[in-house]
N, C-alpha and C. Protein backbone atom coordinates (compact mmCIF):
# COMPACT_ATOMS: atom_id res chain seq x y z
N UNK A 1 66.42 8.03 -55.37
CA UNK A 1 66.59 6.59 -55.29
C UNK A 1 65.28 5.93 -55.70
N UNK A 2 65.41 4.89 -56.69
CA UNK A 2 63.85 4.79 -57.24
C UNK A 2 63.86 2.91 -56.60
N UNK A 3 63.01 1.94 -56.41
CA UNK A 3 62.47 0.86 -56.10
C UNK A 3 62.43 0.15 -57.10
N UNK A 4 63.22 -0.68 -57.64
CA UNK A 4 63.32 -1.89 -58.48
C UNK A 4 61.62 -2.38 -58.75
N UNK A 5 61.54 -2.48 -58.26
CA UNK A 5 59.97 -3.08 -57.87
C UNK A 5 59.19 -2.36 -58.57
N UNK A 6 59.11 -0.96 -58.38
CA UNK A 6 58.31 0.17 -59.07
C UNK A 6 58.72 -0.03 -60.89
N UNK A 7 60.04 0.13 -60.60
CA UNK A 7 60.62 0.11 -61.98
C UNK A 7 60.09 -1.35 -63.11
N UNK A 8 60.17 -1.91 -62.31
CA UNK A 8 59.72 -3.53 -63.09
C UNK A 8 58.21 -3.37 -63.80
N UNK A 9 57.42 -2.71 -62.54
CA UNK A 9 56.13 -3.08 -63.14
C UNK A 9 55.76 -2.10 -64.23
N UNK A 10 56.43 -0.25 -64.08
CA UNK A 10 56.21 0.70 -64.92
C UNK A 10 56.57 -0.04 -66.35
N UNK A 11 57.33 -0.41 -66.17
CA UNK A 11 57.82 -0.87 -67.76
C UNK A 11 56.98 -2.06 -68.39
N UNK A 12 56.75 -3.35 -67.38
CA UNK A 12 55.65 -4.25 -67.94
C UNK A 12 54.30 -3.27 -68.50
N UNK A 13 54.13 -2.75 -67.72
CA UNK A 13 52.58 -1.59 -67.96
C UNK A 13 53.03 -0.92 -69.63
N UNK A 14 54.43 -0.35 -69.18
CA UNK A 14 54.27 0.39 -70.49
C UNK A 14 54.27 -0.30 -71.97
N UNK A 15 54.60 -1.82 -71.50
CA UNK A 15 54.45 -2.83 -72.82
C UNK A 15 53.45 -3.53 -73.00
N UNK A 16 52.39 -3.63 -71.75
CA UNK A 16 51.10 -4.04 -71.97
C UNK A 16 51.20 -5.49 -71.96
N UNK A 17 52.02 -5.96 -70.91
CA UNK A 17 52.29 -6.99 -70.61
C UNK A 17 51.78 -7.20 -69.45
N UNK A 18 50.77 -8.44 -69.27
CA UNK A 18 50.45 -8.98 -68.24
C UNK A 18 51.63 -9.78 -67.13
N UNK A 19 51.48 -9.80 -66.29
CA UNK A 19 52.92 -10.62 -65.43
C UNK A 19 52.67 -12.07 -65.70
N UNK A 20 51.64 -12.82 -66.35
CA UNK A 20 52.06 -13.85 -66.95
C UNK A 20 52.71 -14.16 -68.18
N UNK A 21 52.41 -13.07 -68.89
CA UNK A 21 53.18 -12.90 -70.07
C UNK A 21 54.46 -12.67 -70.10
N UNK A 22 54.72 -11.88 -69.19
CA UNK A 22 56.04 -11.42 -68.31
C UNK A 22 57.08 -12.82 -68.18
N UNK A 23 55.95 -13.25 -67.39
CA UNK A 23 57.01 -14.45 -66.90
C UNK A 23 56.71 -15.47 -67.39
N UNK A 24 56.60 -15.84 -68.57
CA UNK A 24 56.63 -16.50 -69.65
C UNK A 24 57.79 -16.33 -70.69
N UNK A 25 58.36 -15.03 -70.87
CA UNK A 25 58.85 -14.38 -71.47
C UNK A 25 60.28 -14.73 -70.91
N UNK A 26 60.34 -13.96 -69.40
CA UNK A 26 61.61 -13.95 -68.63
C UNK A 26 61.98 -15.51 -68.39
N UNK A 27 60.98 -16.52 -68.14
CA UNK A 27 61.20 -17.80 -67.19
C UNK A 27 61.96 -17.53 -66.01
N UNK A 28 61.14 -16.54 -65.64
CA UNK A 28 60.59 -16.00 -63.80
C UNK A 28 59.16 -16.21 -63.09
N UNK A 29 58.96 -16.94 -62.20
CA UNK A 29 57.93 -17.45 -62.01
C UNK A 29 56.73 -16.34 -61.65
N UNK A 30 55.80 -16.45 -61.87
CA UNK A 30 54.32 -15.50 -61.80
C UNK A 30 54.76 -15.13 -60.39
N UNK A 31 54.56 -16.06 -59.55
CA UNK A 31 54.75 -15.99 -57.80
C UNK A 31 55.61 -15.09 -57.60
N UNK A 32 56.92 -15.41 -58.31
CA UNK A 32 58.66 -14.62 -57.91
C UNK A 32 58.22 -12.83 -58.59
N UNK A 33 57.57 -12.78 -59.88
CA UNK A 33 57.42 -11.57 -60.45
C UNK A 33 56.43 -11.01 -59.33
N UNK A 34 55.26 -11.25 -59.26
CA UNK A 34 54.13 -10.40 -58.39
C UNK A 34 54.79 -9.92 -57.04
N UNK A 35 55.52 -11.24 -56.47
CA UNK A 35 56.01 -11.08 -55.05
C UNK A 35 57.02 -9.53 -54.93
N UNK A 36 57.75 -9.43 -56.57
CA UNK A 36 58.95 -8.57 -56.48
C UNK A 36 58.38 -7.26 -56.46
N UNK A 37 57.30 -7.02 -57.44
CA UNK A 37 56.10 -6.00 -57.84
C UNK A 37 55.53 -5.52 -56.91
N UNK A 38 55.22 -6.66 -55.72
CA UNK A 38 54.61 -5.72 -54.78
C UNK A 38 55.41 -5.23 -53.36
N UNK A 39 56.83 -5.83 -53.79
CA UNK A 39 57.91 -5.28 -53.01
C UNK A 39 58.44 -5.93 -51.71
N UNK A 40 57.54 -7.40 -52.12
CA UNK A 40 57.78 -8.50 -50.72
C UNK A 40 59.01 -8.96 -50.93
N UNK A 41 59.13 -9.14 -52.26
CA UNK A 41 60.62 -9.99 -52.72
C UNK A 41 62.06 -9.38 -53.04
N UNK A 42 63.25 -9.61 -53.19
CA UNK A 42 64.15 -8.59 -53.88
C UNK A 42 64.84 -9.62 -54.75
N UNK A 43 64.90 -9.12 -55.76
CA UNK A 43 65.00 -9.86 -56.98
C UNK A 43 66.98 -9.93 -57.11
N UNK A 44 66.74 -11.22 -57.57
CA UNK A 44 68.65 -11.38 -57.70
C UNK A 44 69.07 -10.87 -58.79
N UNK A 45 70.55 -10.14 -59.02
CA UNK A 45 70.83 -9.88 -60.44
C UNK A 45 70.15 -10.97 -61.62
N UNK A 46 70.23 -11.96 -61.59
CA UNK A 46 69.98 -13.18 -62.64
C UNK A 46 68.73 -12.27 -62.83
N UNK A 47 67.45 -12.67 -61.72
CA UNK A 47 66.04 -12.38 -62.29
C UNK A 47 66.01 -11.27 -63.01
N UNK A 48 67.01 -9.69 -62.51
CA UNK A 48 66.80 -8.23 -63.67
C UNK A 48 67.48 -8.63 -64.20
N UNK A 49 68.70 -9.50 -64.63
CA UNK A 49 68.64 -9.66 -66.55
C UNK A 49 67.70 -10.34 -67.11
N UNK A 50 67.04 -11.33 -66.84
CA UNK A 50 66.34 -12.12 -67.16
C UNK A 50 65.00 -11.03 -67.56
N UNK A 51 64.40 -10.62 -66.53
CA UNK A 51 63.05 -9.60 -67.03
C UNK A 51 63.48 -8.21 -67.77
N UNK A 52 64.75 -7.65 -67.43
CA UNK A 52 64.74 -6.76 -69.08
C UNK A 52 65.24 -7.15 -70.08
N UNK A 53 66.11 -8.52 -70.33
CA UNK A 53 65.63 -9.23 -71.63
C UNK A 53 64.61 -9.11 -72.14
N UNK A 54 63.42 -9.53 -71.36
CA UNK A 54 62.28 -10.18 -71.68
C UNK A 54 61.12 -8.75 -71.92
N UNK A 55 61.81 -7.50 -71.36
CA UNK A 55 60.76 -6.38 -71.57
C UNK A 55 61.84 -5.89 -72.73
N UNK A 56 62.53 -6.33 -73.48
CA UNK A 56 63.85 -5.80 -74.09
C UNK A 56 64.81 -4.52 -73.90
N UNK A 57 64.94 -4.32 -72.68
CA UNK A 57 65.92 -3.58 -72.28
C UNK A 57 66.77 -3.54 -71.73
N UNK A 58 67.94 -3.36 -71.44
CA UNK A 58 69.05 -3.29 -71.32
C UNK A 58 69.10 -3.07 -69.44
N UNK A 59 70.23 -4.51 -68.98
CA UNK A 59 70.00 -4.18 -67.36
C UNK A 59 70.35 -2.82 -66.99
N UNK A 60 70.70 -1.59 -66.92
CA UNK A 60 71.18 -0.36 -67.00
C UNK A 60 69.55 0.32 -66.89
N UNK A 61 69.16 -0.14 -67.83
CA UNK A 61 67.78 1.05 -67.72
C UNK A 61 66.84 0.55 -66.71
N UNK A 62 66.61 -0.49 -66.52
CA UNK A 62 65.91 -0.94 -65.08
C UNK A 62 66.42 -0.27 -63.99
N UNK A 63 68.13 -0.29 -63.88
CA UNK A 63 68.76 0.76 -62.49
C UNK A 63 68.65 2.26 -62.91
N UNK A 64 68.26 2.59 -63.97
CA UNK A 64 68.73 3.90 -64.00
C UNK A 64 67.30 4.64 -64.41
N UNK A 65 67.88 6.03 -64.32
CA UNK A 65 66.51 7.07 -64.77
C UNK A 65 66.63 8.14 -65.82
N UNK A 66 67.31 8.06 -65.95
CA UNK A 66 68.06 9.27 -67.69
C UNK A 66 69.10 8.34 -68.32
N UNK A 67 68.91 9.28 -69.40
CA UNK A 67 70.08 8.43 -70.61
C UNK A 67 70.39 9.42 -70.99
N UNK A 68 71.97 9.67 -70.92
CA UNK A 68 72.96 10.48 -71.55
C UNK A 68 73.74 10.13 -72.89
N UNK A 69 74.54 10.52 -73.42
CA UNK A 69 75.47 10.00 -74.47
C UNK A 69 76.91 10.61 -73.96
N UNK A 70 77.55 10.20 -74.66
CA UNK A 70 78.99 10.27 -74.68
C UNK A 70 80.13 9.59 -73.32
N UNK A 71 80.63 10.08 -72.99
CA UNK A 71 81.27 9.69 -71.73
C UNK A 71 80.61 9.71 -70.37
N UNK A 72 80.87 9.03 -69.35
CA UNK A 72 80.25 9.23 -68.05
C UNK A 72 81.43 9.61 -66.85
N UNK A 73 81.30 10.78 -66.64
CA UNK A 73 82.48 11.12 -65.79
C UNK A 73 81.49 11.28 -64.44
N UNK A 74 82.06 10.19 -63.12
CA UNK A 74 81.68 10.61 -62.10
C UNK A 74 82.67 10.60 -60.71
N UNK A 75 82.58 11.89 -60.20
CA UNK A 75 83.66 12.15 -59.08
C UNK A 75 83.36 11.46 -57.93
N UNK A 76 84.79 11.50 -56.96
CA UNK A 76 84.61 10.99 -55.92
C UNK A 76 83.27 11.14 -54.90
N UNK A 77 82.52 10.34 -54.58
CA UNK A 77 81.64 10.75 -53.43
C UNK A 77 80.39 11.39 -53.97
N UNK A 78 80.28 11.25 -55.20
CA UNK A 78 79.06 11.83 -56.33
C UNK A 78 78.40 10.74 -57.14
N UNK A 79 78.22 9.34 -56.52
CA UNK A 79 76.91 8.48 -57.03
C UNK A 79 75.96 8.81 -56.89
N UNK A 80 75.02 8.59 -57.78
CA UNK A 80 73.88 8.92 -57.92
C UNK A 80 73.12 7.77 -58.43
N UNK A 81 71.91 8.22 -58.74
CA UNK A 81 71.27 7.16 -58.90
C UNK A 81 71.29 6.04 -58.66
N UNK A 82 70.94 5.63 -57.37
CA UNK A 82 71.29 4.29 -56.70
C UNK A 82 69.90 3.76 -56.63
N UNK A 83 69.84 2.11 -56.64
CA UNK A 83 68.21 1.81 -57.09
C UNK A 83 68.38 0.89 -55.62
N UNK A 84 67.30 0.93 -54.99
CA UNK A 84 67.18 0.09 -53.71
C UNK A 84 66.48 -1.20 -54.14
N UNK A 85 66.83 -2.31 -53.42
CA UNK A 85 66.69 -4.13 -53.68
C UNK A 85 66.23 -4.19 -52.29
N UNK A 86 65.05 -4.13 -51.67
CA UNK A 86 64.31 -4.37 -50.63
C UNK A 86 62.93 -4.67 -50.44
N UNK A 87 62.47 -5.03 -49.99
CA UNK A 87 61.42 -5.12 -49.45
C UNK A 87 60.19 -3.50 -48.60
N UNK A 88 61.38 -3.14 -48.26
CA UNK A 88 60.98 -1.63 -47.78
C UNK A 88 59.41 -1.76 -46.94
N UNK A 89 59.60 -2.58 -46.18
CA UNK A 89 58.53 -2.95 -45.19
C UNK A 89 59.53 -3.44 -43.42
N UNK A 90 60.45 -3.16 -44.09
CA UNK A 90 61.57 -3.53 -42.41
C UNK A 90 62.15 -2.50 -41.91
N UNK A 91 62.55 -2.75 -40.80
CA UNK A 91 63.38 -1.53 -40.32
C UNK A 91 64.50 -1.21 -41.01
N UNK A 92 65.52 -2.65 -41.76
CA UNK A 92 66.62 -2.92 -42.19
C UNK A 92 65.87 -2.75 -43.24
N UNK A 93 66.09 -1.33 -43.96
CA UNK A 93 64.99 -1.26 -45.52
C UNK A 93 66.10 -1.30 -46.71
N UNK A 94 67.51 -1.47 -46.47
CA UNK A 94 68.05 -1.55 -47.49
C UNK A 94 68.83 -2.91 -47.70
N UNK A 95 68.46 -3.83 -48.28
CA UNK A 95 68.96 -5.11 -48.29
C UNK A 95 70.54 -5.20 -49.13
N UNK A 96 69.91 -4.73 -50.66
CA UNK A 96 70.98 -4.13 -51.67
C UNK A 96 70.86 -2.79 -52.14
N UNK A 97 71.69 -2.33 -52.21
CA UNK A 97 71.71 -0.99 -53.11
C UNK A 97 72.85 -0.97 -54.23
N UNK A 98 72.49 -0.75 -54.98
CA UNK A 98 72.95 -0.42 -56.31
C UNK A 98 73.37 1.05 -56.84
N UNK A 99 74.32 1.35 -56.98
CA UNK A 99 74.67 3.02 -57.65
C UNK A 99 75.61 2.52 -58.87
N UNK A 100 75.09 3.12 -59.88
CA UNK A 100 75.50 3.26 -61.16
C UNK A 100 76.84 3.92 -60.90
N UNK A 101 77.90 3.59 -61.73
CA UNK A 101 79.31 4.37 -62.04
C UNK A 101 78.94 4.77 -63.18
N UNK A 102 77.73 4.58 -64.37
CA UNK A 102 77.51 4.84 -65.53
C UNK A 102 76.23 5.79 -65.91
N UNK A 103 76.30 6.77 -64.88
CA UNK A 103 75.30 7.09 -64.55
C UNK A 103 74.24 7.66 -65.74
N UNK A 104 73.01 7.38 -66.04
CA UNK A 104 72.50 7.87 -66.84
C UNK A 104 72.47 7.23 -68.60
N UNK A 105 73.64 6.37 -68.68
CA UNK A 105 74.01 5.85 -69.88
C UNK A 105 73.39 4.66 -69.86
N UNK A 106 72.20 4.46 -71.05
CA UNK A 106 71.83 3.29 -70.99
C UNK A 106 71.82 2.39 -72.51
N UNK A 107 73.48 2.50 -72.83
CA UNK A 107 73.74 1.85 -74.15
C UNK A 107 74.79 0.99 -73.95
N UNK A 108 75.44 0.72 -72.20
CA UNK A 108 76.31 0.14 -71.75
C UNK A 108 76.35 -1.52 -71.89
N UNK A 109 76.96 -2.13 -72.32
CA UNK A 109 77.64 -3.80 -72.31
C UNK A 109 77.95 -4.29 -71.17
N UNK A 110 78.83 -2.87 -70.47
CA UNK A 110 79.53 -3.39 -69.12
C UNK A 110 78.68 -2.37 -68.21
N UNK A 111 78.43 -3.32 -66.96
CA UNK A 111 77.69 -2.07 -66.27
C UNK A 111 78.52 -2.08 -64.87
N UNK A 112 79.12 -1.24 -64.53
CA UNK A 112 79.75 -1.26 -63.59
C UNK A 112 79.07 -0.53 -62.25
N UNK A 113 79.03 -0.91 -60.72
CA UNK A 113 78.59 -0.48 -59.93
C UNK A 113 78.94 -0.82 -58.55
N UNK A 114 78.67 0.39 -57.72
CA UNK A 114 79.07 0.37 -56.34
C UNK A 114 77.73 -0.55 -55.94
N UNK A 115 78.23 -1.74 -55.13
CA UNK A 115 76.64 -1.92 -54.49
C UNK A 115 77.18 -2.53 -53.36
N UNK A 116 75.98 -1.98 -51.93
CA UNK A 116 75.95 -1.94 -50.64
C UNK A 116 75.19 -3.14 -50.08
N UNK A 117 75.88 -4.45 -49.76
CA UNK A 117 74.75 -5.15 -49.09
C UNK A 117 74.57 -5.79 -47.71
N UNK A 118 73.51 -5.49 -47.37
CA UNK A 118 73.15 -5.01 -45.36
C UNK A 118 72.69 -6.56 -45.24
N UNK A 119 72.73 -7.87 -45.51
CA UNK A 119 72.02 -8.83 -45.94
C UNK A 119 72.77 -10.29 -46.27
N UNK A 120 72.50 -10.82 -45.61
CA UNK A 120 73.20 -12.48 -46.11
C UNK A 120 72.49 -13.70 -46.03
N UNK A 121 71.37 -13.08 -46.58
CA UNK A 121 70.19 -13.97 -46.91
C UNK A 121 69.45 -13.93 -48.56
N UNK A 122 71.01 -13.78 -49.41
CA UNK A 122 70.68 -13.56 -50.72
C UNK A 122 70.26 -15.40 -51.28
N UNK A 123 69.84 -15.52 -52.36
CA UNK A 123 69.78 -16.78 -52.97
C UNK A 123 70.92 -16.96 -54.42
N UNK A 124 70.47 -18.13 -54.56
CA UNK A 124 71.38 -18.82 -55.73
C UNK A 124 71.02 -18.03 -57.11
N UNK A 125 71.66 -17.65 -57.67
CA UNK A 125 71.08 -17.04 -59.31
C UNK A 125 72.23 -17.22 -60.59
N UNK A 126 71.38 -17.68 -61.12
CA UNK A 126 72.77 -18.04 -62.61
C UNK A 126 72.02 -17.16 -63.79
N UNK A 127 72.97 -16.56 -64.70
CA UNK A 127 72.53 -15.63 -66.01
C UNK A 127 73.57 -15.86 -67.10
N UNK A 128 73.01 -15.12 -68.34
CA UNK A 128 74.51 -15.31 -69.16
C UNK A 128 75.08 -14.10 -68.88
N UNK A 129 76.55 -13.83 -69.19
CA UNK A 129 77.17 -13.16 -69.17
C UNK A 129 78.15 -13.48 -67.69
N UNK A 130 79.06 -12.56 -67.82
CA UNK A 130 80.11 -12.28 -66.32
C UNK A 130 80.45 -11.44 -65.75
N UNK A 131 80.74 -11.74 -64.44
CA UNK A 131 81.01 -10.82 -63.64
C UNK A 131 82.12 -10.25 -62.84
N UNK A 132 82.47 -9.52 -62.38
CA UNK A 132 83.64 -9.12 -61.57
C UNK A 132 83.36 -8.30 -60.16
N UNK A 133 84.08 -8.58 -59.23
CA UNK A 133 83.69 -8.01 -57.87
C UNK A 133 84.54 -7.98 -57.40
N UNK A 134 85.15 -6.50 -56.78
CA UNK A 134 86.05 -6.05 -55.62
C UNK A 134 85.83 -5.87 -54.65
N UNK A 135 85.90 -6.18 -53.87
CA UNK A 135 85.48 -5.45 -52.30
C UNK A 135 86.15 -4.63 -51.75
N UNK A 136 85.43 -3.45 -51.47
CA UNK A 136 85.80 -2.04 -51.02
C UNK A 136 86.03 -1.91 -49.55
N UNK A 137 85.12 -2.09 -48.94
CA UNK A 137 84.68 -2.09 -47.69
C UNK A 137 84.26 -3.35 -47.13
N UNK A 138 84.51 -4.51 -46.01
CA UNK A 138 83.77 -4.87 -45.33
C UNK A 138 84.84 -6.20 -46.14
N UNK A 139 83.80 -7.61 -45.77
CA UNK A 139 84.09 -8.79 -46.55
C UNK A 139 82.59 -9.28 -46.68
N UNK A 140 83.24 -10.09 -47.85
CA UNK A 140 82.50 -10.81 -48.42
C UNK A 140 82.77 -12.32 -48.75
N UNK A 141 81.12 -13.02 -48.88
CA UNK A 141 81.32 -14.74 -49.49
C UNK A 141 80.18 -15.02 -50.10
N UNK A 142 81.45 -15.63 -51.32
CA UNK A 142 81.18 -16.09 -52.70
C UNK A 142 80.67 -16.96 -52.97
N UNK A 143 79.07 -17.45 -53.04
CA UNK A 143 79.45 -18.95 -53.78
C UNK A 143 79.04 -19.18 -54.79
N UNK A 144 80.28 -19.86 -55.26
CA UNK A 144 80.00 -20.35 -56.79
C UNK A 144 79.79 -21.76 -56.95
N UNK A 145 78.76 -22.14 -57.99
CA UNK A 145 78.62 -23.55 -58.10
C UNK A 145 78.85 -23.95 -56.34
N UNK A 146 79.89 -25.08 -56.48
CA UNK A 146 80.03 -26.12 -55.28
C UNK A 146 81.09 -25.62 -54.53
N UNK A 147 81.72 -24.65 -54.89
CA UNK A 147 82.94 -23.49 -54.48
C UNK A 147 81.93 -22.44 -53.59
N UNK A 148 82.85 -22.03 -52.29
CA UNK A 148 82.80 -21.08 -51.73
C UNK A 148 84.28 -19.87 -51.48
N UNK A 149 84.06 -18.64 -51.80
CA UNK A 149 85.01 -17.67 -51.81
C UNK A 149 85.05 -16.73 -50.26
N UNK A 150 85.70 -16.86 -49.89
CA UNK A 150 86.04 -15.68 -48.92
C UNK A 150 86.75 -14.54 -49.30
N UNK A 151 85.87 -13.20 -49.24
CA UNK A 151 86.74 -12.06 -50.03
C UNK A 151 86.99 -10.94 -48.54
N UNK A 152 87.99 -10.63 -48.48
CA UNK A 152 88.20 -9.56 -47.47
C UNK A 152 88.55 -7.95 -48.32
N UNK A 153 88.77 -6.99 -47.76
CA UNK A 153 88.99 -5.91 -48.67
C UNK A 153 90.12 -5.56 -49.32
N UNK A 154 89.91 -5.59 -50.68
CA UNK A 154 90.91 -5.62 -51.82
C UNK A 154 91.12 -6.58 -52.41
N UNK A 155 90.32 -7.89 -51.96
CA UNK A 155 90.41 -8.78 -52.58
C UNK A 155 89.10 -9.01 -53.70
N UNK A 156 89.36 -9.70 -55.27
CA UNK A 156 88.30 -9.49 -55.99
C UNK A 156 88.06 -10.51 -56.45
N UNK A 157 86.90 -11.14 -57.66
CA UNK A 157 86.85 -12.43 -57.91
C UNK A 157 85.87 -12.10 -59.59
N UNK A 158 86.57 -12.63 -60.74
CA UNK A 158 86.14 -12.43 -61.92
C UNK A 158 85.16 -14.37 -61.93
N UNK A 159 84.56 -14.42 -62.85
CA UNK A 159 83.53 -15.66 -62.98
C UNK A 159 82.76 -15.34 -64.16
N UNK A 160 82.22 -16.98 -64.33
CA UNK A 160 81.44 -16.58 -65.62
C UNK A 160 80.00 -16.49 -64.39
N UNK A 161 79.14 -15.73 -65.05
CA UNK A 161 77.50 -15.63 -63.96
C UNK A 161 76.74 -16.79 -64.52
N UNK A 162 76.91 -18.09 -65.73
CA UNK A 162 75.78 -18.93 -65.92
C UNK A 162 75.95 -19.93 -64.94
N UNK A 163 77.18 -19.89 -64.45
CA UNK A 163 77.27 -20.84 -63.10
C UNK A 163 76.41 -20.27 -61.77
N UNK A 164 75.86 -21.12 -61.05
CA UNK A 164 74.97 -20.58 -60.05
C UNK A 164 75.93 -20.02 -59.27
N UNK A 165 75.68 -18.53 -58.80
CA UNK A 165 76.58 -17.82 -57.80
C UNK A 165 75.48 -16.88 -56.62
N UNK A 166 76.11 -16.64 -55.28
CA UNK A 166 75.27 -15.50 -54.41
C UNK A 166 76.47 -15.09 -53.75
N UNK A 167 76.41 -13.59 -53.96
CA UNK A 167 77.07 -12.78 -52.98
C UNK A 167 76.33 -12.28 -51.92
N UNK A 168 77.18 -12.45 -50.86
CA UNK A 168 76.85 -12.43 -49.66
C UNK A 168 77.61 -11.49 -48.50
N UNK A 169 77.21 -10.75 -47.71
CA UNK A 169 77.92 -9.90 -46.72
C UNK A 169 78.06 -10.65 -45.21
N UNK A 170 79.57 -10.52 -45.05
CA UNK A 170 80.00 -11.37 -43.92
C UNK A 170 80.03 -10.30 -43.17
N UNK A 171 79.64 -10.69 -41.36
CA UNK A 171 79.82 -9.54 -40.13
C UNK A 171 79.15 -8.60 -40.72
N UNK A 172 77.99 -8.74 -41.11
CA UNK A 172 77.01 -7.83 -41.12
C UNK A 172 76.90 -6.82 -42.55
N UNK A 173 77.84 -6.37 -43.31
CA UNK A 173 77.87 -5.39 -44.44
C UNK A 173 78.66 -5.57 -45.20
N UNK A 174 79.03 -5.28 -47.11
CA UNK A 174 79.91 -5.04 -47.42
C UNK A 174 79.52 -4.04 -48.60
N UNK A 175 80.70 -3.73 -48.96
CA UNK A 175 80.72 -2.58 -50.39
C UNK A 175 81.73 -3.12 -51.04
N UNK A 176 81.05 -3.51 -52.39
CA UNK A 176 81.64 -4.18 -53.78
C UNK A 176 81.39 -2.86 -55.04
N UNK A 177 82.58 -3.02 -55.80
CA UNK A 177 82.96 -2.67 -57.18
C UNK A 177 82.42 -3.96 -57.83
N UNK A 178 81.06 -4.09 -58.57
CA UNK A 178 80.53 -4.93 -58.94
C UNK A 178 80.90 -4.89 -60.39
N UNK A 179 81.18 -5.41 -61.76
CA UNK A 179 81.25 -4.67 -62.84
C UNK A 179 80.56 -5.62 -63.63
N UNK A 180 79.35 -5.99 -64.16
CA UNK A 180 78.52 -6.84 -64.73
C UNK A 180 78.59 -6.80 -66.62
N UNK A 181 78.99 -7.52 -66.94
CA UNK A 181 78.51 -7.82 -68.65
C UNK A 181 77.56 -8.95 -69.05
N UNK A 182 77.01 -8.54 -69.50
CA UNK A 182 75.61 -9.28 -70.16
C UNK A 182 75.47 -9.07 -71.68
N UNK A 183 75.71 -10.40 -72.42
CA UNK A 183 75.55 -10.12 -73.75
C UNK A 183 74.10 -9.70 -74.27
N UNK A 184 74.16 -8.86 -75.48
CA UNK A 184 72.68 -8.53 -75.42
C UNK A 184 72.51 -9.71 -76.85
N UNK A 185 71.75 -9.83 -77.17
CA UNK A 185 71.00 -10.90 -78.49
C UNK A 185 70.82 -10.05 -79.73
């Protein structure tokens, strides 16, 4: 399980990008990038499309750690590579978690994923592209724009993501079939 956080800055480093350059690039604030870098912050989907745009890579390779080709076959109860969205300074060290259904493939359009969130203290984030969310386990609430969603399990909700949206875990937890598309440029 690798740290978003870690992952962000290896890759600025490996482009020789300063985090103002960074966030110049992304239009993510210096404050919001350093804060995420040093693992105080947990960054909303919006901000990782926004900064691997801006390092030009694909949201997939920020969550992931190998790149395969061809098909991605993964069995029941065999996620892997799951990237932790925390702070990792609390007792409650997993805020979001993320596990790839695509595991390893980082040439994906659609990125589909299990993600776990212990947390309902997410914020507002808008991006291009859209999204889709099932809920597996637990419930969840939606808000979109000036709309709020109540999702219980089995219930799902497709949207465009440039509208401001935060998913949120009601009674403490939920587990979403997240399935994200992001056009690339």
């Amino acid at each position: 399980m690798g740290l978003i956080n870690d992952k962000i800055k290896q890759f600025r480093e490996q482009k020789n990008l300063s985090i103002e350059e960074l966030a110049e690039r992304s239009g993510v604030s210096v404050d919001v990038l350093s804060a995420i870098e040093k693992g105080n912050e947990t960054p909303s989907s919006a901000v990782i499309i926004k900064v691997s745009r801006a390092l030009g890579l694909r949201v997939d390779t920020l969550l992931e750690v190998d790149s395969v080709l061809g098909p991605v076959f993964t069995k029941a109860g065999e996620v892997h590579n799951s990237t932790n969205f925390s702070n990792g300074k609390t007792s409650k060290h997993d805020f979001v978690n993320y596990s790839s259904l695509t595991q390893g493939r980082s040439d994906c359009r659609i990125n589909p994923f299990i993600v776990d969130i212990n947390d309902n203290n997410q914020t507002m984030s808008s991006h291009e592209g859209e999204e889709f969310i099932y809920v597996l386990e637990g419930s969840a609430e939606v808000e979109y724009g000036n709309q709020t969603y109540s999702l219980e399990k089995g219930d799902s909700l497709y949207f465009d993501s440039v509208v401001s949206h935060c998913v949120k875990a009601k009674n403490g937890s939920v587990k979403l079939l997240a399935v994200l598309y992001s056009p690339i440029d």
